[in-house]
C-alpha atoms as a PDB file:
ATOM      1  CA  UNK A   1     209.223 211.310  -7.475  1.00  0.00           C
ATOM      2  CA  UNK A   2     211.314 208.570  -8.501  1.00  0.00           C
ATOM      3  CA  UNK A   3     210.693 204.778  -8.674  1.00  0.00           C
ATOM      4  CA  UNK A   4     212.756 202.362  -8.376  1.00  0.00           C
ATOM      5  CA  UNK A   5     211.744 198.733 -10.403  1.00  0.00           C
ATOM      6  CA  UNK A   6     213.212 195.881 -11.842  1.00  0.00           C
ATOM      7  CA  UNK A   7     210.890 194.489 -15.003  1.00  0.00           C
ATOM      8  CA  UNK A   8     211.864 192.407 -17.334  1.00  0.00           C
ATOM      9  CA  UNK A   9     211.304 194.201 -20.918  1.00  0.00           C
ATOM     10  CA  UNK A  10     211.043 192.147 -23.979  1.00  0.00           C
ATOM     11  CA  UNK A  11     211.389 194.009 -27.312  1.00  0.00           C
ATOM     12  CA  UNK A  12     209.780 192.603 -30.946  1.00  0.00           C
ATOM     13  CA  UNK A  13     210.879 195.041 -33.151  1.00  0.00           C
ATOM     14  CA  UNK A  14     209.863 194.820 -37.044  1.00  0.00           C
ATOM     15  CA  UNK A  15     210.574 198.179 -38.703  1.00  0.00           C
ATOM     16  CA  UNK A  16     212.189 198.962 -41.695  1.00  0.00           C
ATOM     17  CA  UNK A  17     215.695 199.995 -41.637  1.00  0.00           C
ATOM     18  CA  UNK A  18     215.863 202.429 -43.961  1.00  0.00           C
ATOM     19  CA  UNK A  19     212.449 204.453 -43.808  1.00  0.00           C
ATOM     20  CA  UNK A  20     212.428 206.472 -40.971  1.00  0.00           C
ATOM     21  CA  UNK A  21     209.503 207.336 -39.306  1.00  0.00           C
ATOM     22  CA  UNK A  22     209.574 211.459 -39.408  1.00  0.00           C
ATOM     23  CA  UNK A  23     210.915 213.152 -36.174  1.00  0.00           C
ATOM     24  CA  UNK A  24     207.943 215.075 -35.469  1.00  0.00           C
ATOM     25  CA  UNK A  25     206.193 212.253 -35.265  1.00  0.00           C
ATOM     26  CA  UNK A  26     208.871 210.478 -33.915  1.00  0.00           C
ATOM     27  CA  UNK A  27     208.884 212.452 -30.454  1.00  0.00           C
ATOM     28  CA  UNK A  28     204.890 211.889 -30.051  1.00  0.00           C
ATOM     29  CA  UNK A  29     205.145 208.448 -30.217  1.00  0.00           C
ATOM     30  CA  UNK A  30     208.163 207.968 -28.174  1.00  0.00           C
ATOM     31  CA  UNK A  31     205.963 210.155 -25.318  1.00  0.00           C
ATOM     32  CA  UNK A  32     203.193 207.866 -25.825  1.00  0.00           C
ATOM     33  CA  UNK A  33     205.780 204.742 -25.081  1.00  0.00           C
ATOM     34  CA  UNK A  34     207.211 206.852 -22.264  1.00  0.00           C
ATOM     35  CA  UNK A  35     204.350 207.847 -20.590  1.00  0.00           C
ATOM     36  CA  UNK A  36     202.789 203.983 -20.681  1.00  0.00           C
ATOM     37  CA  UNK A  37     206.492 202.503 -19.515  1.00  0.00           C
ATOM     38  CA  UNK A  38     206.092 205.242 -16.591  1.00  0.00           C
ATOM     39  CA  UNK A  39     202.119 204.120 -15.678  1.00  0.00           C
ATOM     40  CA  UNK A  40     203.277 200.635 -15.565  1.00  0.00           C
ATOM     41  CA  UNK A  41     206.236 201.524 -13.050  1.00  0.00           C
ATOM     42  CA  UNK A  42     203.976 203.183 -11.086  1.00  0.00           C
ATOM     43  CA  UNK A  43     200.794 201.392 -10.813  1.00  0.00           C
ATOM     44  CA  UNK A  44     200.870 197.948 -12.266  1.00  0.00           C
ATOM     45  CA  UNK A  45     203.096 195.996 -10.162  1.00  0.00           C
ATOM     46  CA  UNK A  46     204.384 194.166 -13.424  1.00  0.00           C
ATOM     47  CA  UNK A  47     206.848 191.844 -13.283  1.00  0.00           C
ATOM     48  CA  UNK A  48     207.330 191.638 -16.957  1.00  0.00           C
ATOM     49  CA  UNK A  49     206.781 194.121 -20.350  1.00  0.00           C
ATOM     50  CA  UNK A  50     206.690 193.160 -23.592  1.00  0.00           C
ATOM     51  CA  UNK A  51     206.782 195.875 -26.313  1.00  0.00           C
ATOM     52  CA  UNK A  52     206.259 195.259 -30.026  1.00  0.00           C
ATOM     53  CA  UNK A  53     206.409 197.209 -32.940  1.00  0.00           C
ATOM     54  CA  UNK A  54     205.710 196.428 -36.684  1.00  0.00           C
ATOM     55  CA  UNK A  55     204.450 198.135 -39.750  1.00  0.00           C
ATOM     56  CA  UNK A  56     202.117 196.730 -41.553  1.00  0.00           C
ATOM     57  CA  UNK A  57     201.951 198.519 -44.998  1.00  0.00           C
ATOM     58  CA  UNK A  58     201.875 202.174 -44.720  1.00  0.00           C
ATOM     59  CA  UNK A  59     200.972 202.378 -40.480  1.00  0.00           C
ATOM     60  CA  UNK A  60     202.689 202.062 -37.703  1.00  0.00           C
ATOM     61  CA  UNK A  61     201.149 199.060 -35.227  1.00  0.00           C
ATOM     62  CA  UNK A  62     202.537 199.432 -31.720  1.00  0.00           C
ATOM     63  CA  UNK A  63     201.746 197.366 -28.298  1.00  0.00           C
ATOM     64  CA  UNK A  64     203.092 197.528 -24.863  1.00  0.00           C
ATOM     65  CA  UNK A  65     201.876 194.530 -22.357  1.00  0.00           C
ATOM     66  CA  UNK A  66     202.294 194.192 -18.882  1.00  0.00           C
ATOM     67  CA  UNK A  67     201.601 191.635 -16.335  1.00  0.00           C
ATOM     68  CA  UNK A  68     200.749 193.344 -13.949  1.00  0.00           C
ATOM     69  CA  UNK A  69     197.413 194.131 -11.782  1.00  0.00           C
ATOM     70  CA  UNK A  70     195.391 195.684 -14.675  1.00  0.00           C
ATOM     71  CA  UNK A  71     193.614 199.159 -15.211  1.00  0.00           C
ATOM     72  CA  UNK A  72     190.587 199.128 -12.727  1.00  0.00           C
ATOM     73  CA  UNK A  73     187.209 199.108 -13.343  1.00  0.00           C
ATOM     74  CA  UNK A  74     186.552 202.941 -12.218  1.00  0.00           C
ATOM     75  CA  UNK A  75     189.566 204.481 -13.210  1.00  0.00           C
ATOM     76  CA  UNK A  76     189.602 208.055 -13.791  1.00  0.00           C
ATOM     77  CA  UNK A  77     191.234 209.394 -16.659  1.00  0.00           C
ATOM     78  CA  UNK A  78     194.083 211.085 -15.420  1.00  0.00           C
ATOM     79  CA  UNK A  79     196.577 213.832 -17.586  1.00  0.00           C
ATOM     80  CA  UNK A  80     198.866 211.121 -18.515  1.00  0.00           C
ATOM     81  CA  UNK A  81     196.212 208.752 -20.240  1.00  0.00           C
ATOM     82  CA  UNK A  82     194.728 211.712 -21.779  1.00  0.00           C
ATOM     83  CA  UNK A  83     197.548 213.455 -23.106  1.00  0.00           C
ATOM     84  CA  UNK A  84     198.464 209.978 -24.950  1.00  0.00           C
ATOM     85  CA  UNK A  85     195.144 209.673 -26.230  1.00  0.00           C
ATOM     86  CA  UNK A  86     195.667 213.343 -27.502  1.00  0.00           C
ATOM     87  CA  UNK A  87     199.308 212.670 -29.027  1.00  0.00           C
ATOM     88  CA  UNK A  88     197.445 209.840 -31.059  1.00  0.00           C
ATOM     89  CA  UNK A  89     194.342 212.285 -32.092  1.00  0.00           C
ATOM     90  CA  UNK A  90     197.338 214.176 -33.581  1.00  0.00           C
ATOM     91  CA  UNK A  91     199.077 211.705 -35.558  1.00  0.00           C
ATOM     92  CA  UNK A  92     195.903 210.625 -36.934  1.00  0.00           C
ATOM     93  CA  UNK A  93     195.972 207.184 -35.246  1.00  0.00           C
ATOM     94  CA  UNK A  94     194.075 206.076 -32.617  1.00  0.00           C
ATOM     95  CA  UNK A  95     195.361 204.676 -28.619  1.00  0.00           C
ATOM     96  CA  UNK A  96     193.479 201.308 -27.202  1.00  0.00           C
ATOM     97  CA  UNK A  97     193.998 201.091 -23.646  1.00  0.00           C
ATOM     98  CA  UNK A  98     192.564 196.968 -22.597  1.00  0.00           C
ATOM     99  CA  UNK A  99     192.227 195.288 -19.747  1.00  0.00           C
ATOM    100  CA  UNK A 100     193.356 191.514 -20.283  1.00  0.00           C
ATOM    101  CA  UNK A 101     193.063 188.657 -18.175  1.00  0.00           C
ATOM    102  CA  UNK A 102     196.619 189.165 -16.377  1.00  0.00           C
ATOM    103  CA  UNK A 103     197.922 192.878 -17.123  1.00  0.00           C
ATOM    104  CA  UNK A 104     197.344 195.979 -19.575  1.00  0.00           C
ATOM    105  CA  UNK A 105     197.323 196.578 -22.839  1.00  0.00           C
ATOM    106  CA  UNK A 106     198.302 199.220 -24.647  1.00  0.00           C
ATOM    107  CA  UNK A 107     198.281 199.694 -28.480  1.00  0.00           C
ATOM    108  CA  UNK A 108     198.903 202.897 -30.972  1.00  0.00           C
ATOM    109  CA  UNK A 109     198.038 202.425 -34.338  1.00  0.00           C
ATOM    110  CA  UNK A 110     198.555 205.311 -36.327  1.00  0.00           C
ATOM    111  CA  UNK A 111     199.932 206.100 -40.298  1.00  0.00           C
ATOM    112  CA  UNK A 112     203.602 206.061 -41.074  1.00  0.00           C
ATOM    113  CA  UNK A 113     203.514 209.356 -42.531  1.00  0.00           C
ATOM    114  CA  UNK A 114     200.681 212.139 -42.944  1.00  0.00           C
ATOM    115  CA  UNK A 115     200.906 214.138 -46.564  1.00  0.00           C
END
């Protein structure tokens, strides 16, 4: 199916410009963002989206916020959630997935590179 939304996305981007993060990593985490931007167009009713990405010495720190309706109480874990949740098991970082007062939040937190 296809949805159809207008939100207002707000980007805080603090990355270096000359140390890439490596591609295979790359594509996991740009699934991850994907896959959350898709769950908010789909359930959240947000009106507005603010992701932000920094990283802080060797990791890479990265939050998507919505203001939308929030994750309920009894959801169940669908393939989505847990295939981001695996994607982050796999680049040795760990997914938060928070309720907050007005909205979701969503944060990845996982090294810049893996020896």
């Amino acid at each position: 199916p296809r949805f159809s939304s207008l939100v207002n996305v707000t980007l805080h981007l603090d990355l270096p410009g000359s140390d890439f993060l490596p591609p295979e990593r790359c594509a996991h985490v740009l699934a991850i963002v994907q896959e959350t931007l898709a769950n908010i167009v789909r359930h959240a009713r947000a009106r507005h989206i603010t992701v932000a990405a920094s990283r802080p010495g060797e990791r890479l720190h990265l939050t998507i916020q919505d203001d939308g309706i929030g994750i309920p109480v009894n959801l169940i874990q669908g393939h989505g959630l847990r295939n981001m949740r695996d994607r982050a098991a796999l680049l040795h970082g760990q997914l938060v997935v928070e309720k907050m007062e007005k909205g979701t939040s969503v944060t990845l937190d996982i090294p810049w590179k893996v020896e």
